[in-house]
N, C-alpha and C. Protein backbone atom coordinates (compact mmCIF):
# COMPACT_ATOMS: atom_id res chain seq x y z
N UNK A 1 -2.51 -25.22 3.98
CA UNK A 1 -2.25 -24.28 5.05
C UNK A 1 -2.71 -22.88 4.63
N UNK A 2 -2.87 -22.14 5.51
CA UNK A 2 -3.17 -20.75 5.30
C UNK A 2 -2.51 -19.82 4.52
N UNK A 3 -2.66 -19.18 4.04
CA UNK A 3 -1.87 -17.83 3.84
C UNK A 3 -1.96 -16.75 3.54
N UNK A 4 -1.02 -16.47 4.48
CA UNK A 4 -1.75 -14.78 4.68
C UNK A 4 -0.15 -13.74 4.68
N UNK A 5 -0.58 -12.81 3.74
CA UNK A 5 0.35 -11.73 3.37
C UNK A 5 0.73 -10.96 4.28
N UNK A 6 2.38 -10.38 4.52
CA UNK A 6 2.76 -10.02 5.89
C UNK A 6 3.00 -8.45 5.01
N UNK A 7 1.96 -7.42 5.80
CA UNK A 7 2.60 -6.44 4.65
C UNK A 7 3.92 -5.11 4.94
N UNK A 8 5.11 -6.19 5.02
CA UNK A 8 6.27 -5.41 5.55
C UNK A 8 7.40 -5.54 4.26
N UNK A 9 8.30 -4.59 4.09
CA UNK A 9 9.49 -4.43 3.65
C UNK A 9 10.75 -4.85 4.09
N UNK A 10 10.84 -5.24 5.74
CA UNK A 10 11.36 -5.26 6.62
C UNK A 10 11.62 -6.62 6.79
N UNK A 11 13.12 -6.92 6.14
CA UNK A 11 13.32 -8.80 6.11
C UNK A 11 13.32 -9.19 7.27
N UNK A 12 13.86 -8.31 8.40
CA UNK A 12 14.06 -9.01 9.72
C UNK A 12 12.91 -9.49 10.87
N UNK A 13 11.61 -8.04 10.29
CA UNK A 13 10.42 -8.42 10.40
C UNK A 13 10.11 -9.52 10.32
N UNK A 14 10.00 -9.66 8.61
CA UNK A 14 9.38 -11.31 7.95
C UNK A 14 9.92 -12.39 8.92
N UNK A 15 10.86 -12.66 8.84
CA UNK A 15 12.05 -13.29 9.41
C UNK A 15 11.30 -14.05 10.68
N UNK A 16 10.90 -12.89 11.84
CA UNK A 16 11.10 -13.03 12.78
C UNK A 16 9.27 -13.43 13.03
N UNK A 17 8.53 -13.03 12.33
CA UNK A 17 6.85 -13.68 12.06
C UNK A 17 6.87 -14.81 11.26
N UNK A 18 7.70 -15.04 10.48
CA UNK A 18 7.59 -16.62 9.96
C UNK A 18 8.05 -17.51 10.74
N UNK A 19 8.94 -17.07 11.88
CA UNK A 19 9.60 -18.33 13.18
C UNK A 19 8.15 -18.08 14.01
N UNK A 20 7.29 -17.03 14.57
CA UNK A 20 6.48 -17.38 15.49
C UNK A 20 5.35 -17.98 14.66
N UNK A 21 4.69 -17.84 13.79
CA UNK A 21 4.04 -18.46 12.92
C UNK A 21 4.05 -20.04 12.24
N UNK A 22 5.05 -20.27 12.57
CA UNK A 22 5.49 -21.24 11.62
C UNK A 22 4.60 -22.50 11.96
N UNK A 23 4.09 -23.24 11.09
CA UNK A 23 3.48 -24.53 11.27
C UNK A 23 1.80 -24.24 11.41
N UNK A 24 1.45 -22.70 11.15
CA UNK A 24 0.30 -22.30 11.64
C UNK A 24 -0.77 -21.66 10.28
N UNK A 25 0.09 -21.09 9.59
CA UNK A 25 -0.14 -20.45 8.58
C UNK A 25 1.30 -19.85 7.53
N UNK A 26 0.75 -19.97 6.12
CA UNK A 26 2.16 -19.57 5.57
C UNK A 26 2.21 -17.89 5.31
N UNK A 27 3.28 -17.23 5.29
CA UNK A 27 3.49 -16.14 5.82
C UNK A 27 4.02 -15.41 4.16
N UNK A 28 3.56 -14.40 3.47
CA UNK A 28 3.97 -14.31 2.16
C UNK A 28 4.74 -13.10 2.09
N UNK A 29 5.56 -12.70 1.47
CA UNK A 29 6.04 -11.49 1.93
C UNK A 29 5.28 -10.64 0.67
N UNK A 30 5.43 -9.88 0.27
CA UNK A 30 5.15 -8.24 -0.41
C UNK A 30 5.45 -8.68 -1.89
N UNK A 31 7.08 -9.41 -1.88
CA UNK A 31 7.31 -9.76 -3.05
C UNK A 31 6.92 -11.03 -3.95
N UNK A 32 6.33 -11.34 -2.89
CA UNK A 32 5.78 -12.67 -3.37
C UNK A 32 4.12 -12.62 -4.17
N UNK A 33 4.01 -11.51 -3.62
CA UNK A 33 2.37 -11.02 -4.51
C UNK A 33 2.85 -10.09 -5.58
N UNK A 34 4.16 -10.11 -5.77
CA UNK A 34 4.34 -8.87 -6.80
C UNK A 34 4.13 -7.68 -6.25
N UNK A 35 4.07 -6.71 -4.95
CA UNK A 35 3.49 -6.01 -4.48
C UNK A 35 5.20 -4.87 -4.16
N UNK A 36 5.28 -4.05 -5.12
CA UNK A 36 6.41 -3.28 -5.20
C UNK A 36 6.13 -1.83 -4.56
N UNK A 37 4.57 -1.60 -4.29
CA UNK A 37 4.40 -0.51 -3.86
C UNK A 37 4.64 0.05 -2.24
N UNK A 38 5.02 1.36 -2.81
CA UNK A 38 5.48 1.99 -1.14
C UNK A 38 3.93 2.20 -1.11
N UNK A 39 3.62 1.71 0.64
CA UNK A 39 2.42 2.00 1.40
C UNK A 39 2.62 2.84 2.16
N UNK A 40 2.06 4.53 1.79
CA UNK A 40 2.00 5.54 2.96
C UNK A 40 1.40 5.11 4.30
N UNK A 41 2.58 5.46 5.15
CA UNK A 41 1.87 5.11 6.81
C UNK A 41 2.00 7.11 7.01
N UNK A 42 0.46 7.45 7.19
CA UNK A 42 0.39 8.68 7.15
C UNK A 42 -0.58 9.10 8.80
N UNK A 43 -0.78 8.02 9.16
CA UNK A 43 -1.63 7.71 10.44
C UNK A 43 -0.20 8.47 11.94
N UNK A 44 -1.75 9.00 12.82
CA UNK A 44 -0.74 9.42 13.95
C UNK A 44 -0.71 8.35 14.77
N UNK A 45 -1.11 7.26 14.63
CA UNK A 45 -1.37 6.38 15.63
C UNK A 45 -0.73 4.75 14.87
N UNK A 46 0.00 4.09 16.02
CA UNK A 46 0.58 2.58 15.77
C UNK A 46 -0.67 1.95 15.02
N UNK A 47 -1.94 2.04 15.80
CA UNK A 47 -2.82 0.84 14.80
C UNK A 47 -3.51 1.24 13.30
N UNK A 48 -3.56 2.93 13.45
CA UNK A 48 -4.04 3.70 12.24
C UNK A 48 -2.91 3.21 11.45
N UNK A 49 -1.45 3.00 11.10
CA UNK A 49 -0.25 2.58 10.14
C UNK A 49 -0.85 1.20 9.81
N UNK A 50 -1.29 0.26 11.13
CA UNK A 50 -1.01 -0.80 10.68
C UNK A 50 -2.18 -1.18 9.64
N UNK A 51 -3.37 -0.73 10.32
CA UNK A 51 -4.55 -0.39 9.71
C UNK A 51 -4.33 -0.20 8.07
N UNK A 52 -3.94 0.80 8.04
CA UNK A 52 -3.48 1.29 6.35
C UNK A 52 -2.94 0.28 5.99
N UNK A 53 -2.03 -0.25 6.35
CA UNK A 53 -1.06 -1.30 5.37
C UNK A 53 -1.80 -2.60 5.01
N UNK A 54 -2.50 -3.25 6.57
CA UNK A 54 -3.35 -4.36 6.06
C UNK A 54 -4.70 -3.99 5.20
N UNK A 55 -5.06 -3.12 5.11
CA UNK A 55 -6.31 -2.44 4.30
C UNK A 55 -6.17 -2.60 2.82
N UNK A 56 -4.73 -1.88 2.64
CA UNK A 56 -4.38 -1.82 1.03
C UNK A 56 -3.62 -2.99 0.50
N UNK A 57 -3.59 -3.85 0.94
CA UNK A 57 -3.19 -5.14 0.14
C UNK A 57 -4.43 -5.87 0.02
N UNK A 58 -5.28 -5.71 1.26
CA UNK A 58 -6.86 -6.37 0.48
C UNK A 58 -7.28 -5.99 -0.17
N UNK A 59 -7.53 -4.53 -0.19
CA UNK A 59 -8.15 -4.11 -1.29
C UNK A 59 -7.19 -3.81 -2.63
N UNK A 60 -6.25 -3.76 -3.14
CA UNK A 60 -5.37 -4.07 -4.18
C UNK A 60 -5.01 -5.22 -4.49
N UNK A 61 -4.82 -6.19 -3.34
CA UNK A 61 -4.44 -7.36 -4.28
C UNK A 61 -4.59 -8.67 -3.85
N UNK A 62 -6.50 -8.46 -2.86
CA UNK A 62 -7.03 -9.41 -2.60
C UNK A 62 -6.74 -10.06 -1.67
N UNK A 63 -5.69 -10.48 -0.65
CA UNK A 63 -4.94 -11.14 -0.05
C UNK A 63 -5.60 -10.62 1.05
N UNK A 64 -5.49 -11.57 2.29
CA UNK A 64 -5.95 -11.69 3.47
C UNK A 64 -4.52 -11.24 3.98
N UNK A 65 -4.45 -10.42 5.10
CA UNK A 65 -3.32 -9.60 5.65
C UNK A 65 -3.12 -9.25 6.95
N UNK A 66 -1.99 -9.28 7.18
CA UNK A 66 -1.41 -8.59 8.32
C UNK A 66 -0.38 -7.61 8.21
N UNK A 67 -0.40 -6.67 9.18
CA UNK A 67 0.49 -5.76 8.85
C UNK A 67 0.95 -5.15 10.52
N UNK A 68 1.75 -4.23 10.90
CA UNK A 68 2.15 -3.97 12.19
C UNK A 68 3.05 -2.62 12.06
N UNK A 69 2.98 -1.93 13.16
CA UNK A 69 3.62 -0.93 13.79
C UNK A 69 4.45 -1.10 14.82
N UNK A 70 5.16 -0.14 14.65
CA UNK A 70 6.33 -0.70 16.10
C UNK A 70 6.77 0.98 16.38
N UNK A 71 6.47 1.29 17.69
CA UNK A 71 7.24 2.41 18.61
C UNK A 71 7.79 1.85 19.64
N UNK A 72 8.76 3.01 19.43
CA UNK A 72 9.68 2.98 21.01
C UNK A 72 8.73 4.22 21.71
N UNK A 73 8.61 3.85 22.68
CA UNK A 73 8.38 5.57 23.40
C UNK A 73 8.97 5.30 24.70
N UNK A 74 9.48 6.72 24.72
CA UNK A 74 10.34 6.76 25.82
C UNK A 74 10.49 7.69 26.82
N UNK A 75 10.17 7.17 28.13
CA UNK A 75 9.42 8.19 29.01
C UNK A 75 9.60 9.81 29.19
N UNK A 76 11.29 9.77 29.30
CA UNK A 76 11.73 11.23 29.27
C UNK A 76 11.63 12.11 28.31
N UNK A 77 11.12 11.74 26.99
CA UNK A 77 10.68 12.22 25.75
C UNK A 77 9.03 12.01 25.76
N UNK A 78 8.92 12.43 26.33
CA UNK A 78 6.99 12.10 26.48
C UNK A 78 6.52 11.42 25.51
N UNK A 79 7.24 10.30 24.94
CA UNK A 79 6.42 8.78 24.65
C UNK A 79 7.29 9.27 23.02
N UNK A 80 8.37 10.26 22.73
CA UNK A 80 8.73 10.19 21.32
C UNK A 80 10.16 8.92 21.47
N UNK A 81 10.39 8.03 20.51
CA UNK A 81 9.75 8.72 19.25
C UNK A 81 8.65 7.94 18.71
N UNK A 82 7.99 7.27 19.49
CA UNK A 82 6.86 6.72 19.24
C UNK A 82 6.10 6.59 17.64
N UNK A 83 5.36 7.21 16.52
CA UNK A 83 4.95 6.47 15.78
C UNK A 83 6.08 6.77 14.73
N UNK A 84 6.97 7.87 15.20
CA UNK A 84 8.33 8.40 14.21
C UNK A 84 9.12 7.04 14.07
N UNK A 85 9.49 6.14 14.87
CA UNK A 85 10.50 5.47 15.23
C UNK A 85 11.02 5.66 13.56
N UNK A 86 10.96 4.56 13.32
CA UNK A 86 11.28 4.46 12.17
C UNK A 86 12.17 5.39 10.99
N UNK A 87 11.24 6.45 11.44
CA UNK A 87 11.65 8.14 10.64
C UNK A 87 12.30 8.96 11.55
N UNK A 88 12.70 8.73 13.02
CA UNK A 88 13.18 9.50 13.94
C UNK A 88 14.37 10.47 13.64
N UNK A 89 15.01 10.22 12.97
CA UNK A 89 15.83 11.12 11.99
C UNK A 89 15.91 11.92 10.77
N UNK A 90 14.76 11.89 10.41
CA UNK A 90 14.17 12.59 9.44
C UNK A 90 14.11 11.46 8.21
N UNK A 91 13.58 11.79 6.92
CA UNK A 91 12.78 10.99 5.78
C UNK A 91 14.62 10.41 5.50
N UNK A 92 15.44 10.59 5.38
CA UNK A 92 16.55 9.91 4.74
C UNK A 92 17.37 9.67 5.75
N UNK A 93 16.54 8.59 7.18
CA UNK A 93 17.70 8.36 8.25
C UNK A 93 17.86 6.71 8.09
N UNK A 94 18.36 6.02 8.84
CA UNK A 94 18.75 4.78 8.92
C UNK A 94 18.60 4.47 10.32
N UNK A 95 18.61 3.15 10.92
CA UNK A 95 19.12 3.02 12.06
C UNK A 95 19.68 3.48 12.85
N UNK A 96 20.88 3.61 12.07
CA UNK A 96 22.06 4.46 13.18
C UNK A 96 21.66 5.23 13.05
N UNK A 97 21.48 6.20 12.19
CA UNK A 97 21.05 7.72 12.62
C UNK A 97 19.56 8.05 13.55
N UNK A 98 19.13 7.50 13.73
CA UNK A 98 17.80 7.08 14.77
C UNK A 98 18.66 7.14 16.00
N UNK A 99 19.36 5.76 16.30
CA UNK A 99 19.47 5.48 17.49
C UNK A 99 20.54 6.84 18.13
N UNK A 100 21.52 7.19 16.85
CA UNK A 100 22.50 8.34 17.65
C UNK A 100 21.15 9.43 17.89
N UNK A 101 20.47 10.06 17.56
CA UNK A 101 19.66 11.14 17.39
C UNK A 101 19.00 10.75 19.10
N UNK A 102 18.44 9.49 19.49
CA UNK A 102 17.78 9.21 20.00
C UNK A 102 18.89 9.37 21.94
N UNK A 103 19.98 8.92 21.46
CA UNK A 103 21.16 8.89 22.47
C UNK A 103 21.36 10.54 22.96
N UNK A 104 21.23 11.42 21.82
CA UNK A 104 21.93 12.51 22.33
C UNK A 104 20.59 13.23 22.79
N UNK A 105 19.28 12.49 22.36
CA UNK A 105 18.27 13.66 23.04
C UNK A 105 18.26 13.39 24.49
N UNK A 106 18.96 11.79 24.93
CA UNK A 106 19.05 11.52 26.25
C UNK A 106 20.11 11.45 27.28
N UNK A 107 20.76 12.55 26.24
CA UNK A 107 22.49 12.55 26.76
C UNK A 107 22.11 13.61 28.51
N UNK A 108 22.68 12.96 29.61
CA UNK A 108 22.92 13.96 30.50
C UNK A 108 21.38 13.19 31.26
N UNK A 109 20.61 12.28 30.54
CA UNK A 109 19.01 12.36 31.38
C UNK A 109 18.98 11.07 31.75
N UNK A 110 19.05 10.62 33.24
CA UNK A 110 19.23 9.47 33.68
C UNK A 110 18.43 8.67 33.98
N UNK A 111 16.60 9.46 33.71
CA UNK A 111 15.88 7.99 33.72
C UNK A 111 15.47 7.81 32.38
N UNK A 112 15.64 6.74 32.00
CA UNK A 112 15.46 6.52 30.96
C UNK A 112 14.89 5.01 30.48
N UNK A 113 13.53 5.24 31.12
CA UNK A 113 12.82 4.23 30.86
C UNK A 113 11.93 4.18 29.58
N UNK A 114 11.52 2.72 29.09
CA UNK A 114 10.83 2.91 27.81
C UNK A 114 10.30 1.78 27.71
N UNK A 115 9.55 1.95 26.39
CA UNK A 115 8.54 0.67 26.20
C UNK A 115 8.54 0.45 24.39
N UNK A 116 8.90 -0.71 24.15
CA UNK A 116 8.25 -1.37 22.91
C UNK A 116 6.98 -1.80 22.74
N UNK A 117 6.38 -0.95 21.69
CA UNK A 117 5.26 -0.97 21.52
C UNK A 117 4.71 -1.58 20.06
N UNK A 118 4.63 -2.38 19.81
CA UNK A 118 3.85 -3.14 18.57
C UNK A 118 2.02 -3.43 18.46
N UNK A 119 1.64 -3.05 17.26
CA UNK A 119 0.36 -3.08 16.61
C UNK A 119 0.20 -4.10 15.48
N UNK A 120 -0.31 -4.94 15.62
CA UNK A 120 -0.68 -6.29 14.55
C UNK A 120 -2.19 -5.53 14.46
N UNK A 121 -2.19 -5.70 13.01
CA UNK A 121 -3.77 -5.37 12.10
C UNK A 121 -3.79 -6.51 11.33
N UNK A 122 -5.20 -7.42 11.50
CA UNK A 122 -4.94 -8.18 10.92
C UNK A 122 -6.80 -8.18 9.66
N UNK A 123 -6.51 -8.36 8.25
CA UNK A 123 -7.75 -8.07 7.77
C UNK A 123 -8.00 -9.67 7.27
N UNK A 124 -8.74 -10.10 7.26
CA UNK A 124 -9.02 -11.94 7.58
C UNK A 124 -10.54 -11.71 6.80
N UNK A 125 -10.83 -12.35 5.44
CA UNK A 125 -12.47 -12.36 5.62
C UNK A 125 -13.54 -11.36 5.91
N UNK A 126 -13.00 -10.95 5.08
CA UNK A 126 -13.99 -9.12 5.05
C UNK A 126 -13.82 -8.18 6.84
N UNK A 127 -13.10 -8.65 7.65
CA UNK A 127 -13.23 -8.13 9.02
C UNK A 127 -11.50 -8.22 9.64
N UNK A 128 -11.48 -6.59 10.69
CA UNK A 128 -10.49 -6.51 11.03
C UNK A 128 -10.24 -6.75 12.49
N UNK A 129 -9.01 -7.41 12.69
CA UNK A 129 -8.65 -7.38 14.09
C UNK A 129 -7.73 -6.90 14.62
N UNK A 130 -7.56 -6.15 15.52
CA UNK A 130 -6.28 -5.41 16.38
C UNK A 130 -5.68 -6.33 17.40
N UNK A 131 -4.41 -6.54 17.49
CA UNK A 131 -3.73 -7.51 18.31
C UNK A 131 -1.97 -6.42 19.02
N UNK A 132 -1.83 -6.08 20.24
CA UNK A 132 -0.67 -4.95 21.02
C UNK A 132 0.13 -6.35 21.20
N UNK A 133 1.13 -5.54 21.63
CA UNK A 133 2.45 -6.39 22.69
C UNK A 133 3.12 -5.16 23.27
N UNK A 134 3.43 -5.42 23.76
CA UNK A 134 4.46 -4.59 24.40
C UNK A 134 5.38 -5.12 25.53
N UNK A 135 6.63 -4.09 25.51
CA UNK A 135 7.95 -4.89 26.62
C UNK A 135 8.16 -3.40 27.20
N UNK A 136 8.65 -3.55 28.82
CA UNK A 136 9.16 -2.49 29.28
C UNK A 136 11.19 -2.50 29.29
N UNK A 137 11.79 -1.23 29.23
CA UNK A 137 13.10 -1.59 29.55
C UNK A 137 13.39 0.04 29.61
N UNK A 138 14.58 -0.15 29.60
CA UNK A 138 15.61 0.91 29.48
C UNK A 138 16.09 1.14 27.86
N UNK A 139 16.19 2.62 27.89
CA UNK A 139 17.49 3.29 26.94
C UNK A 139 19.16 2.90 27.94
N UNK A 140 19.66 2.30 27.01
CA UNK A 140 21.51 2.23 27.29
C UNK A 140 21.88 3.41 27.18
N UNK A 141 22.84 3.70 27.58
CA UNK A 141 24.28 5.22 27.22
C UNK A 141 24.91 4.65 25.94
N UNK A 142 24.98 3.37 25.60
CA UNK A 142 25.61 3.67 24.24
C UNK A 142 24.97 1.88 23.51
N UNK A 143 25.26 1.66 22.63
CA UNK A 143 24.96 0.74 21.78
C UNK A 143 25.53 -1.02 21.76
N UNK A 144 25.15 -1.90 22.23
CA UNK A 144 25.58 -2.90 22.71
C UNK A 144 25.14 -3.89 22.00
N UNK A 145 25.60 -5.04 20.92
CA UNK A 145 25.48 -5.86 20.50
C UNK A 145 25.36 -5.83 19.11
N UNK A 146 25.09 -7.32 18.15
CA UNK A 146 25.41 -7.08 16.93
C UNK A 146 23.78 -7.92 16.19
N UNK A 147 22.80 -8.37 17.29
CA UNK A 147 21.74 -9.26 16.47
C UNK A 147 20.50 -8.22 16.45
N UNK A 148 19.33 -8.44 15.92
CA UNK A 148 18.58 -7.91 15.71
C UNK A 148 18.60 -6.45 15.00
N UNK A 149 17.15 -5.56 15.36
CA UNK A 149 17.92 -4.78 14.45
C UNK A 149 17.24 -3.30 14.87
N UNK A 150 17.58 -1.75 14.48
CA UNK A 150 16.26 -1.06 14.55
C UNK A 150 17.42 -0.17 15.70
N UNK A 151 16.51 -0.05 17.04
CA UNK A 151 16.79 0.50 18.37
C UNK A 151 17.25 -1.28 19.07
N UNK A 152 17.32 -2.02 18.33
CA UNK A 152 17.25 -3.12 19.66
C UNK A 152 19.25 -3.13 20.37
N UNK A 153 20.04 -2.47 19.78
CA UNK A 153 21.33 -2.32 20.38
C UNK A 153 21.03 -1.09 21.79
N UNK A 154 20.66 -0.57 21.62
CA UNK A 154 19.93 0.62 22.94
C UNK A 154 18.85 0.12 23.87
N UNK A 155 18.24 -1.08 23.56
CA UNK A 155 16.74 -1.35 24.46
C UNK A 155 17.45 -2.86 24.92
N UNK A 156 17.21 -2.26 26.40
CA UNK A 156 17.65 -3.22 27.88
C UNK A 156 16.27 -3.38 28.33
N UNK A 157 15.61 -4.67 28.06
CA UNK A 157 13.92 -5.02 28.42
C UNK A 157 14.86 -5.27 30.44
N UNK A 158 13.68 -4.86 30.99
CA UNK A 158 13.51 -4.98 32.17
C UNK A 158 14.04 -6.52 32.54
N UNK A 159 14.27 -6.63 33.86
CA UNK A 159 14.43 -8.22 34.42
C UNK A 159 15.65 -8.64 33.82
N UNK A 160 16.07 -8.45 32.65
CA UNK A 160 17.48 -8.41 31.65
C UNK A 160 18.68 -7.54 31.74
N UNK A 161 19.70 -8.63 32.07
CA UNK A 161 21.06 -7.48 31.80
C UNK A 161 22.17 -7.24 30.29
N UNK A 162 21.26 -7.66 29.49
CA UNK A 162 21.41 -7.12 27.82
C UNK A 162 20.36 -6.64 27.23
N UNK A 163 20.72 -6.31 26.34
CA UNK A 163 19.93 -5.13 24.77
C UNK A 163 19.36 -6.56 24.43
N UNK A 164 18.50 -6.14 23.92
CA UNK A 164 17.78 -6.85 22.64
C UNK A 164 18.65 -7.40 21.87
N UNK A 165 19.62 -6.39 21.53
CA UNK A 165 20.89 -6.97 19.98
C UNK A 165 21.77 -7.91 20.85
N UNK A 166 22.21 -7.81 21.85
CA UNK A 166 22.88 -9.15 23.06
C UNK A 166 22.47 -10.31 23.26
N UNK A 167 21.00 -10.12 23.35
CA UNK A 167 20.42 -11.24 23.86
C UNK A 167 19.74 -12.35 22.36
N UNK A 168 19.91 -11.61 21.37
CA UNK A 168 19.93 -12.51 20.51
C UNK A 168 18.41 -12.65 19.90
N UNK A 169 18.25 -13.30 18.26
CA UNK A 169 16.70 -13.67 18.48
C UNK A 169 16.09 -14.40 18.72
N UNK A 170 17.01 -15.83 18.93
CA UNK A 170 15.48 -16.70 19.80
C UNK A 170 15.10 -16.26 21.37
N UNK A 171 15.93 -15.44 22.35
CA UNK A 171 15.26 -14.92 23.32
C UNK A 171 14.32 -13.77 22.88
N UNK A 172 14.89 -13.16 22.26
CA UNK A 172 14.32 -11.73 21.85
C UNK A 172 12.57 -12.23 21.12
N UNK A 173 12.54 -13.32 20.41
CA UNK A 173 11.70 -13.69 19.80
C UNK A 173 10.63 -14.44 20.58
N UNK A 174 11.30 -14.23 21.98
CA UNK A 174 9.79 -15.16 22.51
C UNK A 174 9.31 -13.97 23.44
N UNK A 175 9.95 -13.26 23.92
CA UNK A 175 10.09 -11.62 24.88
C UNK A 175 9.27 -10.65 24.26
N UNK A 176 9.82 -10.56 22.83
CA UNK A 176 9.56 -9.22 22.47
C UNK A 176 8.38 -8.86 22.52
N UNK A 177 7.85 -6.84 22.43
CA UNK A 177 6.70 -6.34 21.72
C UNK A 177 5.87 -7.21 20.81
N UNK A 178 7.25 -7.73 19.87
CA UNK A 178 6.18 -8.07 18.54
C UNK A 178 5.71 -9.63 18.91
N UNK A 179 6.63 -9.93 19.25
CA UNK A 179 6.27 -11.95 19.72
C UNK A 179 5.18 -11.79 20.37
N UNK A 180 5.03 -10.38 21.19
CA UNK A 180 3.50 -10.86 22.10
C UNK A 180 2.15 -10.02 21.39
N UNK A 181 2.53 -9.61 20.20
CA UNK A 181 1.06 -9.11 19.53
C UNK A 181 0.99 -10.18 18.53
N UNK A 182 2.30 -10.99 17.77
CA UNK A 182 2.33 -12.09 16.84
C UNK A 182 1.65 -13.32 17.79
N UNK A 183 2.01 -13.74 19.15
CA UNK A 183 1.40 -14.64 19.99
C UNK A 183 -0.01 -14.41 19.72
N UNK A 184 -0.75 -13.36 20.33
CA UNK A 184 -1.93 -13.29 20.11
C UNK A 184 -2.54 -13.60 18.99
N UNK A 185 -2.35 -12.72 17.73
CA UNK A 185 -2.65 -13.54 16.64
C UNK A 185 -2.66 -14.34 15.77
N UNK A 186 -1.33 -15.68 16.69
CA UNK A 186 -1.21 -16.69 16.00
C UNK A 186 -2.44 -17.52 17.27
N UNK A 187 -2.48 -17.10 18.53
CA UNK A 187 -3.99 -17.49 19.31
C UNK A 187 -5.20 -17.17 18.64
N UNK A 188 -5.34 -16.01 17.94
CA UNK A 188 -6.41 -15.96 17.16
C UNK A 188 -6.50 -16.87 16.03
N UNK A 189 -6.03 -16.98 15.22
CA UNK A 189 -5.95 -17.83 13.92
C UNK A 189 -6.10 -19.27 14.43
N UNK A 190 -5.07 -19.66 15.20
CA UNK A 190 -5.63 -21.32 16.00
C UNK A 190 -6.92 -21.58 16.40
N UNK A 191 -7.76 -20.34 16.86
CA UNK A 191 -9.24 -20.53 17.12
C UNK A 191 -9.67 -20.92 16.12
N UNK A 192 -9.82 -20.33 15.34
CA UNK A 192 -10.45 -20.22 13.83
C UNK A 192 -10.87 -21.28 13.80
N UNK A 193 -11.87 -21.80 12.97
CA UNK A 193 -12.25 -23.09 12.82
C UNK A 193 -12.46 -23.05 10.69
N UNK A 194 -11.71 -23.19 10.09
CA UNK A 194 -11.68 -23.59 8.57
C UNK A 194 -13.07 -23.85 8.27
């Protein structure tokens, strides 16, 4: 079987690309190449991060790669915190401190529509490919559920009357941003011909 290096830190990430993947290609994490290094995501842009991350494991440590970005952007914040997510609270925030930061910039503002936005970079054989997903929903008024992880207690995908963290991850995992840029490039890789 295949394998190809997922270049994230992020167990819930791994986690959640080794269930859409599975049976297709084997999925390696960071630590499994020995690969202890922090990868600057210094890019203003979702595919420029992802870009970087799958770039520098080929070229450091040979491995055929994938790597991904994930924003929230959110309309009443003119698309922030989009490539911040992650850092939305400054260099020493967490989750929670994201999602409260993110609550009170929308305290009092009642539309509050948004979009999950994911970037798959994938470097395969000397050549790169770009693969999006994305989900539309709502920001909540406050924090609802206990699965998944990130902003997904605040993000109400459209057509749905729960969060992401409510609805759990095998729904969340066939719905999400990332399931539909991981779909694509588990459609790409099935093309492939060995």
């Amino acid at each position: 079987m295949r394998k190809l290096v997922f270049a994230t830190n992020n167990k819930h990430k791994l986690e959640e690309a080794r269930k859409i993947l599975e049976g297709m290609v084997e999925v390696l994490s960071l630590s499994e190449i020995d690969c202890n290094d922090d990868i600057p995501e210094t890019a203003t842009t979702l595919e420029g991060n992802a870009l970087i991350k799958a770039r520098y494991i080929k070229e450091h440590y040979g491995y055929d790669c994938f790597a991904d970005d994930t924003g929230l952007l959110v309309d009443a914040l003119d698309g922030a915190p989009g490539v911040y997510s992650a850092r939305y609270a400054g260099e020493d925030c967490n989750p929670q401190k994201n999602m409260e930061k993110l609550l009170n910039e929308l305290n009092g503002i009642e539309y509050r529509s948004a979009a999950f936005v994911t970037c798959v970079a994938l470097s395969l054989r000397g050549s790169e490919h770009i693969f999006m997903g994305e989900i539309a929903g709502e920001i909540t008024k406050e924090p609802k559920g206990n699965a998944g992880f990130g902003y997904d207690p605040v993000f109400k995908p459209f057509g749905y009357d729960k969060t992401f963290a409510e609805l759990g991850d095998d729904i969340k995992n066939q719905i999400s941003h990332r399931a539909k840029a991981m779909e694509k490039l588990a459609q790409f890789l099935n093309n492939l011909i060995d």
